[in-house]
Structure formats: structure tokens, C-alpha cells
PDB file of N, CA and C in Angstrom:
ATOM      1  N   UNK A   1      -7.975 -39.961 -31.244  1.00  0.00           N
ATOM      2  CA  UNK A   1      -6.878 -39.306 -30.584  1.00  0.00           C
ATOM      3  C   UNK A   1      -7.190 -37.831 -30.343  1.00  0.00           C
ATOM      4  N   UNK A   2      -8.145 -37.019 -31.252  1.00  0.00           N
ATOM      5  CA  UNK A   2      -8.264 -35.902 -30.928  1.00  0.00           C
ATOM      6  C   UNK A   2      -9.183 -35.513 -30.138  1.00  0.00           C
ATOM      7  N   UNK A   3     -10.223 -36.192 -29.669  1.00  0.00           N
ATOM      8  CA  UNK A   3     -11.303 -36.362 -28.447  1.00  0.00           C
ATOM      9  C   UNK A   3     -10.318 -36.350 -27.470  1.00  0.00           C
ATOM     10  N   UNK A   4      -9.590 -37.245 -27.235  1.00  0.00           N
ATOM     11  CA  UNK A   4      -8.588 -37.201 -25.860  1.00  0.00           C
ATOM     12  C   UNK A   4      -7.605 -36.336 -25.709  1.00  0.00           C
ATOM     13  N   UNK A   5      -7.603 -35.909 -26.915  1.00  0.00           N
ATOM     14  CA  UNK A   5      -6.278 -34.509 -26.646  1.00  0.00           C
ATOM     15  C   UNK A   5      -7.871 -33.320 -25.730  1.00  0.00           C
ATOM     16  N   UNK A   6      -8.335 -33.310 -26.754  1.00  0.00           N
ATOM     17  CA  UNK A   6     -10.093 -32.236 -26.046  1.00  0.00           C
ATOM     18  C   UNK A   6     -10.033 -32.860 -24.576  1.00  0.00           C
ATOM     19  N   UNK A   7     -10.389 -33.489 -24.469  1.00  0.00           N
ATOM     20  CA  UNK A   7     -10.936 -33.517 -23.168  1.00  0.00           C
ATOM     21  C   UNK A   7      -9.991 -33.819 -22.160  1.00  0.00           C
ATOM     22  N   UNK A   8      -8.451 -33.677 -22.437  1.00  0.00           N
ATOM     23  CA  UNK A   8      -7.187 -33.409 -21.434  1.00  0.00           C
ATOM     24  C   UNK A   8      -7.019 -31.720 -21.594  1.00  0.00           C
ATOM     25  N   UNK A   9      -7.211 -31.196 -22.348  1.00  0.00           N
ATOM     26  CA  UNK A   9      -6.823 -29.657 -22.533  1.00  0.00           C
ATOM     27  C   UNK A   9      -8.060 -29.116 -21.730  1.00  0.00           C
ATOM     28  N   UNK A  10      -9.008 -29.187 -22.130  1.00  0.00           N
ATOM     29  CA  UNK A  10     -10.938 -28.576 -21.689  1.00  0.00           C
ATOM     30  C   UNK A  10     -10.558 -28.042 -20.634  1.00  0.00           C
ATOM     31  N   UNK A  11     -10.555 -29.482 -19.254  1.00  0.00           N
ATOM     32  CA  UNK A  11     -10.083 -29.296 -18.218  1.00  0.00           C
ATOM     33  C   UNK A  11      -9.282 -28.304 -17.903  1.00  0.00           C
ATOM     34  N   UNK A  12      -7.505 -28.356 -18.136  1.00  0.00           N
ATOM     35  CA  UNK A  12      -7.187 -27.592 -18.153  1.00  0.00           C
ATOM     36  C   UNK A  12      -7.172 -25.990 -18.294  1.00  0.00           C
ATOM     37  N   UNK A  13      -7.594 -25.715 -19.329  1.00  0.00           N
ATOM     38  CA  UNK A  13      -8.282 -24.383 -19.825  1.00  0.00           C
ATOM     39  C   UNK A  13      -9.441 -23.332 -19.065  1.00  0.00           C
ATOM     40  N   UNK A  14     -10.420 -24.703 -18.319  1.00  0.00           N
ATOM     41  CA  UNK A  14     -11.101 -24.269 -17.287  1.00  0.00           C
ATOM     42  C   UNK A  14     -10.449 -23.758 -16.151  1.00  0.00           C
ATOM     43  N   UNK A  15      -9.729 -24.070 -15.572  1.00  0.00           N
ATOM     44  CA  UNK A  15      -9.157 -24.204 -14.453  1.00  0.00           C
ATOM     45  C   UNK A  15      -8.020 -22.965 -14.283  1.00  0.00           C
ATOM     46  N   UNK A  16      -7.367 -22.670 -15.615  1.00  0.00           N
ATOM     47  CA  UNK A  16      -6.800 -21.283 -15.795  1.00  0.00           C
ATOM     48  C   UNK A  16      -7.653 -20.593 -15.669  1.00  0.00           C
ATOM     49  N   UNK A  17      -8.452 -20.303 -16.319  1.00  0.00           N
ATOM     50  CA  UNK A  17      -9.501 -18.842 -16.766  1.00  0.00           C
ATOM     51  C   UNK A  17     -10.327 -18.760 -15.212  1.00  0.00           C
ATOM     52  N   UNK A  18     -10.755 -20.362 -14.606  1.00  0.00           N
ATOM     53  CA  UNK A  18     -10.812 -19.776 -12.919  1.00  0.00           C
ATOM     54  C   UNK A  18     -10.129 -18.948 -12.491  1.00  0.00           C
ATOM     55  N   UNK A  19      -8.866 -19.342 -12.306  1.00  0.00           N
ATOM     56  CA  UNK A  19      -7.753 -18.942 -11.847  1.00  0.00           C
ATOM     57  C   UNK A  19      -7.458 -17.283 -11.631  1.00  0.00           C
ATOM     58  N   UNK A  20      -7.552 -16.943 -13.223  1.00  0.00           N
ATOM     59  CA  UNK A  20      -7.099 -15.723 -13.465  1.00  0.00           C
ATOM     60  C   UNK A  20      -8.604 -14.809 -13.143  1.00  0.00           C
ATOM     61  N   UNK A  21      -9.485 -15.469 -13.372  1.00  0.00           N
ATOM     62  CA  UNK A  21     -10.778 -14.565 -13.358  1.00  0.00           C
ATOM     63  C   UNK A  21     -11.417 -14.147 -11.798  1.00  0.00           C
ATOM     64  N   UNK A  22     -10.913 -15.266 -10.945  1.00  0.00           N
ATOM     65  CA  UNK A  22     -11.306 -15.688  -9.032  1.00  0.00           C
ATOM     66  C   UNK A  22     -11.449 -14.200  -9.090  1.00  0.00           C
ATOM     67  N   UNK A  23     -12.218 -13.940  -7.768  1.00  0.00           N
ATOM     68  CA  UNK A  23     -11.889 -12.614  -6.876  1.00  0.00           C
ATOM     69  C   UNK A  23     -10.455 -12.763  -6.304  1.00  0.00           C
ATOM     70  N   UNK A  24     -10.534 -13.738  -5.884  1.00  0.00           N
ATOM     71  CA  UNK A  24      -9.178 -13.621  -4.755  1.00  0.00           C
ATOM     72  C   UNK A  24      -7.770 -13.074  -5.841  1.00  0.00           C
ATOM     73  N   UNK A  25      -7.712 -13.379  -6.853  1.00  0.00           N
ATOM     74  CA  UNK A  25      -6.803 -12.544  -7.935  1.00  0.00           C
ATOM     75  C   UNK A  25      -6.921 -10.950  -8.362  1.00  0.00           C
ATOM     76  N   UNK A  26      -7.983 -11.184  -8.300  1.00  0.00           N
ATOM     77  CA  UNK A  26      -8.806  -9.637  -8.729  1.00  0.00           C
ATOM     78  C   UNK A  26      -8.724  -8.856  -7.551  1.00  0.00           C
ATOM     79  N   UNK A  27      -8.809  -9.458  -6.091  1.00  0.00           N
ATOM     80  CA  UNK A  27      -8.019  -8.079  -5.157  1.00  0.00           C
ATOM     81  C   UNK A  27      -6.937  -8.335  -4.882  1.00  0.00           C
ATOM     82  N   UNK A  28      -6.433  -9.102  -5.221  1.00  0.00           N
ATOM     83  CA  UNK A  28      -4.343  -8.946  -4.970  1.00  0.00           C
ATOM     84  C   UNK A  28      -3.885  -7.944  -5.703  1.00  0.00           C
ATOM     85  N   UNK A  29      -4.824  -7.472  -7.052  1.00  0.00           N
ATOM     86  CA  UNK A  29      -4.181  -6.585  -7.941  1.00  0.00           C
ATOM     87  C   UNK A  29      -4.698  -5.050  -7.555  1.00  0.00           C
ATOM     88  N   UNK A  30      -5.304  -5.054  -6.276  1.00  0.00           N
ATOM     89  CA  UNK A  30      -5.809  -3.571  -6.165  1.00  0.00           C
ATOM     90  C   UNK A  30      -5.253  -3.622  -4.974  1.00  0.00           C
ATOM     91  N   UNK A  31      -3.713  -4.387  -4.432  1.00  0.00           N
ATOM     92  CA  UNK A  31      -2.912  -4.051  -3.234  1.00  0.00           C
ATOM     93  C   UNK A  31      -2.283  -3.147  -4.302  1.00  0.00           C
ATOM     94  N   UNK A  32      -1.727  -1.928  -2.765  1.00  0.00           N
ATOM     95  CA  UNK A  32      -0.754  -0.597  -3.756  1.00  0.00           C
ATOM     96  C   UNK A  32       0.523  -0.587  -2.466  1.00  0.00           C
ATOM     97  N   UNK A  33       1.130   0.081  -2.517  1.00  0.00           N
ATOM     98  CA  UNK A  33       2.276   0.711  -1.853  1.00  0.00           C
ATOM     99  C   UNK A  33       1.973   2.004  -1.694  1.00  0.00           C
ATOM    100  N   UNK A  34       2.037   1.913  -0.384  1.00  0.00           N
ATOM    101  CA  UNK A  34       1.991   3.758  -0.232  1.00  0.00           C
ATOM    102  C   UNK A  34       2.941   4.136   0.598  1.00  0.00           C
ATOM    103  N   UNK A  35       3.332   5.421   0.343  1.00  0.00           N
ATOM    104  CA  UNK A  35       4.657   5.829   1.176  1.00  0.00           C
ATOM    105  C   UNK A  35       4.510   7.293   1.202  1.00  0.00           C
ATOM    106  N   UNK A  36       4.924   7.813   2.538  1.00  0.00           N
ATOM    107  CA  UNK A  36       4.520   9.274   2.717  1.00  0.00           C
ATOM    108  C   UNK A  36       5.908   9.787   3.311  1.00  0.00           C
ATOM    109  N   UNK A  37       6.444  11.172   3.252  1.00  0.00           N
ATOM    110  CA  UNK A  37       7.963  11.207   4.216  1.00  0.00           C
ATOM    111  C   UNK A  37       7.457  12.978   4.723  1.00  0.00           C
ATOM    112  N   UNK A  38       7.669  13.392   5.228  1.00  0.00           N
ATOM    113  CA  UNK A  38       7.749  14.508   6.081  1.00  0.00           C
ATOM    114  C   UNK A  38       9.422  14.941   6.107  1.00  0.00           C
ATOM    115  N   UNK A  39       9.803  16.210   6.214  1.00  0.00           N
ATOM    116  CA  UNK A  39      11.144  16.675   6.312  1.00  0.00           C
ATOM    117  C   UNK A  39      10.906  17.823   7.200  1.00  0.00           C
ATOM    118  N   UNK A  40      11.099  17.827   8.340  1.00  0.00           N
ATOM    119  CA  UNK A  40      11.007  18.737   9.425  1.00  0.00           C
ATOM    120  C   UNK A  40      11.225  18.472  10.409  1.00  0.00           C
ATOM    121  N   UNK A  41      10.687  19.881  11.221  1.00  0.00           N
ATOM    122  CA  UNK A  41      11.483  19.672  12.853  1.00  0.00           C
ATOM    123  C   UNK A  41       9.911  18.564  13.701  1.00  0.00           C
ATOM    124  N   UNK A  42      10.679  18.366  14.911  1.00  0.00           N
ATOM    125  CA  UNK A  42      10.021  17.578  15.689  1.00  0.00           C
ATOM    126  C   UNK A  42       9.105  18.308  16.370  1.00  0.00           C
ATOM    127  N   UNK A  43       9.150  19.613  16.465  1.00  0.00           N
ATOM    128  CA  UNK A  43       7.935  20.515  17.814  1.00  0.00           C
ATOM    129  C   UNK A  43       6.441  20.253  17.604  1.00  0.00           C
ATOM    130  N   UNK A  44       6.086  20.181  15.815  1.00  0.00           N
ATOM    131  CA  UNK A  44       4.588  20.623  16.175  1.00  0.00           C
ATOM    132  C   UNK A  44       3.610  19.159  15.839  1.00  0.00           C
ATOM    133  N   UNK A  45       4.205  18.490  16.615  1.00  0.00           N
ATOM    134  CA  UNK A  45       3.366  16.658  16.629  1.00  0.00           C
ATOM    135  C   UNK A  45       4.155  16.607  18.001  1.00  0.00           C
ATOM    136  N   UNK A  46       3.256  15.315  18.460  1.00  0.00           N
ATOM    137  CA  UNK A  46       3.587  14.806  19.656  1.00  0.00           C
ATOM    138  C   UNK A  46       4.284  13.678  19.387  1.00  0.00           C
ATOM    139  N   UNK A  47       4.200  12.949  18.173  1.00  0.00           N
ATOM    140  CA  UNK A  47       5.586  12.072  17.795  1.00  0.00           C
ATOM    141  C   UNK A  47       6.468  12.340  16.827  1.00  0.00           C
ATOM    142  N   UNK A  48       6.687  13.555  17.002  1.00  0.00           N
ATOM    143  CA  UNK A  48       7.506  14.341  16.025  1.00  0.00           C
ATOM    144  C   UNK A  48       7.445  13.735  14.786  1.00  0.00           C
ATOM    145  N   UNK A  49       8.566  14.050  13.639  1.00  0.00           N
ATOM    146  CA  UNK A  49       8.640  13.822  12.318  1.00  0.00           C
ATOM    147  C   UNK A  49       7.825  12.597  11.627  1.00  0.00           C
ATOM    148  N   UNK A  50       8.044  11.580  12.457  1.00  0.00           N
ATOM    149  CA  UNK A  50       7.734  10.190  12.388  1.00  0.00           C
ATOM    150  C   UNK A  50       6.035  10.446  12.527  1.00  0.00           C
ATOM    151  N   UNK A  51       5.501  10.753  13.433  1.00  0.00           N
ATOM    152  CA  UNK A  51       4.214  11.221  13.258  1.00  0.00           C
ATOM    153  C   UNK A  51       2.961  11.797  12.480  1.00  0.00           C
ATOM    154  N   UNK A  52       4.043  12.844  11.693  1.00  0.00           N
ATOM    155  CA  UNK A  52       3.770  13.484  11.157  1.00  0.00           C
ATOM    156  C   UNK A  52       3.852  12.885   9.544  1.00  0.00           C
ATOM    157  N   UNK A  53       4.537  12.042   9.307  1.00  0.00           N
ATOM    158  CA  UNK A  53       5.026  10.966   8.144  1.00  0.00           C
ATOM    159  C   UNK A  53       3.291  10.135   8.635  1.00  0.00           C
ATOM    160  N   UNK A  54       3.095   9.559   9.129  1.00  0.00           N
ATOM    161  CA  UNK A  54       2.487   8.177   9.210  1.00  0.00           C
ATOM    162  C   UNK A  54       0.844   9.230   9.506  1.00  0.00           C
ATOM    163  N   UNK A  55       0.986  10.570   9.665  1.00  0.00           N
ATOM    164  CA  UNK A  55      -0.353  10.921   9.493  1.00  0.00           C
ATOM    165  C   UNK A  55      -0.966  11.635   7.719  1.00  0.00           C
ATOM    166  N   UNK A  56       0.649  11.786   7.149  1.00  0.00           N
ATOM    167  CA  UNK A  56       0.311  11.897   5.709  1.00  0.00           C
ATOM    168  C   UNK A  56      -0.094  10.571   5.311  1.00  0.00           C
ATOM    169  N   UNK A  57       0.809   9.447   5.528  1.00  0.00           N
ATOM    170  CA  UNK A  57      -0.062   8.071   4.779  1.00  0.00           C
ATOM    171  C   UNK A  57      -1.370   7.908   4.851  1.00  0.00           C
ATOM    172  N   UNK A  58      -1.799   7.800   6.076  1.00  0.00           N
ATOM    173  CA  UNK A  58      -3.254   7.490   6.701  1.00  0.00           C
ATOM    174  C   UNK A  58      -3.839   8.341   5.715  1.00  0.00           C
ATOM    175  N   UNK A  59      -3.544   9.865   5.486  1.00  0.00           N
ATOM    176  CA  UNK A  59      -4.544  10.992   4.722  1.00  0.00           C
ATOM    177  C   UNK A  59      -4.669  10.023   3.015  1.00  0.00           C
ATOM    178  N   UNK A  60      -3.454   9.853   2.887  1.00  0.00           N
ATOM    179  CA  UNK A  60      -3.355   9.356   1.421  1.00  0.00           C
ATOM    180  C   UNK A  60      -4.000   8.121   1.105  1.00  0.00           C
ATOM    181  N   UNK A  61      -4.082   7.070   2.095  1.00  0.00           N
ATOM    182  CA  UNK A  61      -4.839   6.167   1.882  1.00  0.00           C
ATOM    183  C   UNK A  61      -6.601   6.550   2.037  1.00  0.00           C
ATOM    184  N   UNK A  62      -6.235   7.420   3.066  1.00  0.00           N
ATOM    185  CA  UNK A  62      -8.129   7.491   3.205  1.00  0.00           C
ATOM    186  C   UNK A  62      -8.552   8.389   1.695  1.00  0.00           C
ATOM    187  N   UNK A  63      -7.763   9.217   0.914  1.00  0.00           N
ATOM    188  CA  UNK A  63      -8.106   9.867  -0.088  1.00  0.00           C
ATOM    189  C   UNK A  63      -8.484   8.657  -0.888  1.00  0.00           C
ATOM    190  N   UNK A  64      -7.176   7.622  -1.412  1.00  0.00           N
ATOM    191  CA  UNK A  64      -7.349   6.662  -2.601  1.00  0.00           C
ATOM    192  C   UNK A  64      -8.647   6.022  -1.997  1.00  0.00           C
ATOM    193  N   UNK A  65      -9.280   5.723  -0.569  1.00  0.00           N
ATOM    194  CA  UNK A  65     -10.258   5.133  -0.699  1.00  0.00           C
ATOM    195  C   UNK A  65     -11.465   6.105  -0.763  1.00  0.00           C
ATOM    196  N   UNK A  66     -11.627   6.969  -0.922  1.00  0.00           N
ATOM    197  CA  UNK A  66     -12.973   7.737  -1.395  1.00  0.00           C
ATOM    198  C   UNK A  66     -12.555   7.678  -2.551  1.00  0.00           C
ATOM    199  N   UNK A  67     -11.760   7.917  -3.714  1.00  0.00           N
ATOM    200  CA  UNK A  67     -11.976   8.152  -4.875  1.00  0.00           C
ATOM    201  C   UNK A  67     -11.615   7.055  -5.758  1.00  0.00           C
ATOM    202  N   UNK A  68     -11.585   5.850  -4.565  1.00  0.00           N
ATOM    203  CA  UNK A  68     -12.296   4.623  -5.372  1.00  0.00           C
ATOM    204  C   UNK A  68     -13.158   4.021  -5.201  1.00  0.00           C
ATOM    205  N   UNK A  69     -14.006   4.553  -3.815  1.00  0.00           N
ATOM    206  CA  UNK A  69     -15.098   4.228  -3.606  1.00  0.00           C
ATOM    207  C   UNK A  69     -15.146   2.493  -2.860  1.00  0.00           C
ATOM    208  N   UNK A  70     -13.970   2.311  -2.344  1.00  0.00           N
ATOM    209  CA  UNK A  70     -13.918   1.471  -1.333  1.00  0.00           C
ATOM    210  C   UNK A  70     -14.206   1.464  -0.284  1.00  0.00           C
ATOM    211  N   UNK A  71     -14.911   0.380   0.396  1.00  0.00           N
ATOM    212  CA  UNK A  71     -15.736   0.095   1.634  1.00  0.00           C
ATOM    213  C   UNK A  71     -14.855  -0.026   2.757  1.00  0.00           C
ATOM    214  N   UNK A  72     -13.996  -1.169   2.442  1.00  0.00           N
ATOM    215  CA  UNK A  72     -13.356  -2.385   3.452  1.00  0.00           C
ATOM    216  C   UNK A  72     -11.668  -1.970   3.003  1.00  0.00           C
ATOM    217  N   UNK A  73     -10.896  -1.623   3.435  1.00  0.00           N
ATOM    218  CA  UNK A  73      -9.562  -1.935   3.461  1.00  0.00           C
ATOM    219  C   UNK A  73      -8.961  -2.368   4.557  1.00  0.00           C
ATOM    220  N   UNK A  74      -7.642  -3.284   3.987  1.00  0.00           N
ATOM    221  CA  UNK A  74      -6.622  -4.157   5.086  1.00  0.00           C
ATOM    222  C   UNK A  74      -5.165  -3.181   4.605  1.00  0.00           C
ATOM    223  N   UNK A  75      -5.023  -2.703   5.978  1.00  0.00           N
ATOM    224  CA  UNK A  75      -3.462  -2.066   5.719  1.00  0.00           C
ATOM    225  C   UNK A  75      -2.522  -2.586   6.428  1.00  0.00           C
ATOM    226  N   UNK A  76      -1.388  -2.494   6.009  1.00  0.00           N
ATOM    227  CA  UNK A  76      -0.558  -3.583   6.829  1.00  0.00           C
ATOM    228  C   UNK A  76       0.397  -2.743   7.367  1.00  0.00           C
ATOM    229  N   UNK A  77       1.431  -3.572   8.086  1.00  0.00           N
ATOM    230  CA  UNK A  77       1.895  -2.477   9.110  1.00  0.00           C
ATOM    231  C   UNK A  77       2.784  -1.495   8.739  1.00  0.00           C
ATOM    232  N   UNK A  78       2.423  -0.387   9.800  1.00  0.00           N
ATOM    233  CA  UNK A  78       2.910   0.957   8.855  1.00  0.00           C
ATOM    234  C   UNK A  78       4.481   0.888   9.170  1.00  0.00           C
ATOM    235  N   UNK A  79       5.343   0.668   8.645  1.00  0.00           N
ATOM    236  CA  UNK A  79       7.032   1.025   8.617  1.00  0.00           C
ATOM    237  C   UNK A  79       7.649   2.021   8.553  1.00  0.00           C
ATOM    238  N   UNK A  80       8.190   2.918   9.753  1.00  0.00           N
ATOM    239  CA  UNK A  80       8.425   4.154   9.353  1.00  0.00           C
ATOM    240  C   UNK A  80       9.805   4.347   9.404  1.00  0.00           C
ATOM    241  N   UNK A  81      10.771   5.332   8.828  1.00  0.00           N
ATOM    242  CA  UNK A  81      12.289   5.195   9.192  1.00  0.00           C
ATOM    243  C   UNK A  81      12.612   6.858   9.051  1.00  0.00           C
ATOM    244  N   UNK A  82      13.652   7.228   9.412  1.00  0.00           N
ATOM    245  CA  UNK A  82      13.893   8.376   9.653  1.00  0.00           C
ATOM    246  C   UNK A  82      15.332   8.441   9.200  1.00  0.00           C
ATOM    247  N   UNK A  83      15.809   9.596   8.540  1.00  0.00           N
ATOM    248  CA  UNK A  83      17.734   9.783   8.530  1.00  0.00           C
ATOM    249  C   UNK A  83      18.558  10.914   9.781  1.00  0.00           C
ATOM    250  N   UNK A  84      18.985  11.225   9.330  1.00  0.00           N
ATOM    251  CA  UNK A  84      19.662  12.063  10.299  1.00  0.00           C
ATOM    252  C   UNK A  84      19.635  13.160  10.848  1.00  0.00           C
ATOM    253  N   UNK A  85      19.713  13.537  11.884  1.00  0.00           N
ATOM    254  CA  UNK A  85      19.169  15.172  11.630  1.00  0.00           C
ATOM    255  C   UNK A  85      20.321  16.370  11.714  1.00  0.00           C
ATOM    256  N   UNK A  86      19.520  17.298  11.208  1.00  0.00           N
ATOM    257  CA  UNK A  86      20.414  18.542  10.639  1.00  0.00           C
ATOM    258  C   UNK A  86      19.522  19.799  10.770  1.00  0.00           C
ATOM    259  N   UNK A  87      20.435  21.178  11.010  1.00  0.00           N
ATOM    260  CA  UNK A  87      19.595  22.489  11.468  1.00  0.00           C
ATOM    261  C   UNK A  87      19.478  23.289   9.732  1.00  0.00           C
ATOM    262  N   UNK A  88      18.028  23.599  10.135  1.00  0.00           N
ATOM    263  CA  UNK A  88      17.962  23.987   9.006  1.00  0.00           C
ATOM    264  C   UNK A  88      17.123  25.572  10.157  1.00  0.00           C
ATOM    265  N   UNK A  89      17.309  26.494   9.173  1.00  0.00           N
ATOM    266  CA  UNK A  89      15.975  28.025  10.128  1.00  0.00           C
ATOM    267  C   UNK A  89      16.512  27.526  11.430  1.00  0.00           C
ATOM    268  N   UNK A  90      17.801  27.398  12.182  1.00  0.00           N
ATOM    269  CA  UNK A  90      18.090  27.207  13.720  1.00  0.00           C
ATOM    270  C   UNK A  90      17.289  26.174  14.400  1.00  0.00           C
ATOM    271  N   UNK A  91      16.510  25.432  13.670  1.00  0.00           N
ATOM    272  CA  UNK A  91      15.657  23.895  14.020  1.00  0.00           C
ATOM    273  C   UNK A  91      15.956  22.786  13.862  1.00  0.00           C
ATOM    274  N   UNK A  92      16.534  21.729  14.892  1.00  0.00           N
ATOM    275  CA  UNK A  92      16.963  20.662  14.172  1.00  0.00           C
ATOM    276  C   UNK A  92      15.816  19.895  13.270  1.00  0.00           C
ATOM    277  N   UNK A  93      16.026  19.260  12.489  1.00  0.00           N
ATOM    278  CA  UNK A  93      15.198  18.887  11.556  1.00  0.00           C
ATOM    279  C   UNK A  93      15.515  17.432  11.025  1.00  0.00           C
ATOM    280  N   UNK A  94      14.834  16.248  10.614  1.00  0.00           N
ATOM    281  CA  UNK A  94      14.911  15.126   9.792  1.00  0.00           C
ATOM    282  C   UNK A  94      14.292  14.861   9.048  1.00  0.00           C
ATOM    283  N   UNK A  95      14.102  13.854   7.688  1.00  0.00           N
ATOM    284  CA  UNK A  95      13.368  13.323   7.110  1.00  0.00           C
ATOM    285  C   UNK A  95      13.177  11.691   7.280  1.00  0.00           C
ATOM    286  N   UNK A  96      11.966  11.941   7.908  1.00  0.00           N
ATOM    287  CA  UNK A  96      10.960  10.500   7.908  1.00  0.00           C
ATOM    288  C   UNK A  96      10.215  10.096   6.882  1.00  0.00           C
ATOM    289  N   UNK A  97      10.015   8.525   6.653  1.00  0.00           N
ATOM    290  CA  UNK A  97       9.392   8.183   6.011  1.00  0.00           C
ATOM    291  C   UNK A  97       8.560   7.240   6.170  1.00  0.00           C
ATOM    292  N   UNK A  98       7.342   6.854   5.951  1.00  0.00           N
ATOM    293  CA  UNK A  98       6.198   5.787   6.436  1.00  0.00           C
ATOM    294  C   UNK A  98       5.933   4.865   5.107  1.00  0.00           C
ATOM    295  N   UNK A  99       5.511   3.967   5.252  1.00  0.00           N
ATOM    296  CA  UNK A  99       5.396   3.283   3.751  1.00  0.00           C
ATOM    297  C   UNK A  99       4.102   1.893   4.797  1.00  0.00           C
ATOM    298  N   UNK A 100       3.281   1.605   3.978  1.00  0.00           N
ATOM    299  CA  UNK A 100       1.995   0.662   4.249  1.00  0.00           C
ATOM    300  C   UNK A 100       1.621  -0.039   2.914  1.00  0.00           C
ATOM    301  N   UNK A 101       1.117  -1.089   3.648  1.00  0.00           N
ATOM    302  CA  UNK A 101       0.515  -1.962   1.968  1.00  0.00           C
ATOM    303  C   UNK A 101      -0.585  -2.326   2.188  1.00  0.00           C
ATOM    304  N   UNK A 102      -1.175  -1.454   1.296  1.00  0.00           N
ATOM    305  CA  UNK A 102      -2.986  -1.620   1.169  1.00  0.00           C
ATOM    306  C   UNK A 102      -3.755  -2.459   0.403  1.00  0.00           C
ATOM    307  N   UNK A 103      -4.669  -2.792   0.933  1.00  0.00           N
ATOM    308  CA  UNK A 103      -5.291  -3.716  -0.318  1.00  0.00           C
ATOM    309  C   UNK A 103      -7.098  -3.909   0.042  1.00  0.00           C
ATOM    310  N   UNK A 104      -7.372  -3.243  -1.331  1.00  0.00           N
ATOM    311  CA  UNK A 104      -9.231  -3.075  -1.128  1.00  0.00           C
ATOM    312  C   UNK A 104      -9.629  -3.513  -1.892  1.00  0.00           C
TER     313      UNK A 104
END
């Protein structure tokens, strides 16, 4: 009875430690969230605030990938949203925000 308990578990046991050990597990866990927001006026970008949001992400992702020394990244699509705007220094002004999901 205890041979057949072994060699129903073995199996099993193998097949986890695949599992958890695969690559394909091992880069799901180096996807991140990144999110960048800008709070300003619209003049000095050509897609104003929103622009200016989604060119901090890009910076922030290209940083995390030099200083992890990644080759290949998949970013997914960048989502950007914006609130309301309001004068701040006689400029109307908003805060945007960009957010992407990376994975290297």
C-alpha cells in the first residue's frame, strides 16, 4: 500500500515543482505596474498634460529596464486619464495620469 501511495504522490510532486519552477511563472512575476501623473498646464507638449504623463512612464520604464538589465520588454497599453482643470500662476492646469503593465 505504501509503494502506491509513492508512486500516486511522485507524480504529483513533479508536476508542482514544474509548475512553480517553469520560466513562464518566473516572468509573470517580473510584470510591474507603472504609473506616472504630471500636474500642469497644457502649453509646453504638443499633447499637453496627457503627454507629458505618458512621457514620464516611458522614462520610468526605460530606467527599470537598464537597472535591471533587461533586453526584451512587452508593455501593454498605456491608459491615461486626466481630472479637472483649474488656474493655478493664471494657467489653466490638470492632473493626468498614465499607468502601463510591463513585463521583462
Amino acid at each position: 500500500m505504501r509503494n502506491g501511495f509513492l508512486a500516486l504522490v511522485a507524480p504529483l510532486i513533479l508536476i508542482a515543482a514544474f509548475l512553480v519552477i517553469s520560466p513562464r511563472s518566473a516572468e509573470a512575476h517580473r510584470c510591474l505596474m507603472f504609473k506616472a501623473s504630471h500636474n500642469g498646464t497644457d502649453m509646453f507638449h504638443p499633447d499637453g498634460a496627457i503627454g507629458t504623463a505618458k512621457d514620464k512612464l516611458l522614462y520610468a520604464i526605460d530606467t527599470w529596464k537598464r537597472e535591471k538589465r533587461i533586453k526584451k520588454l512587452r508593455i501593454g497599453k498605456i491608459k491615461s486619464r486626466c481630472g479637472e482643470w483649474y488656474v493655478m500662476y493664471l494657467l489653466p492646469h490638470r492632473t493626468c495620469t498614465a499607468r502601463a503593465r510591463v513585463c521583462g
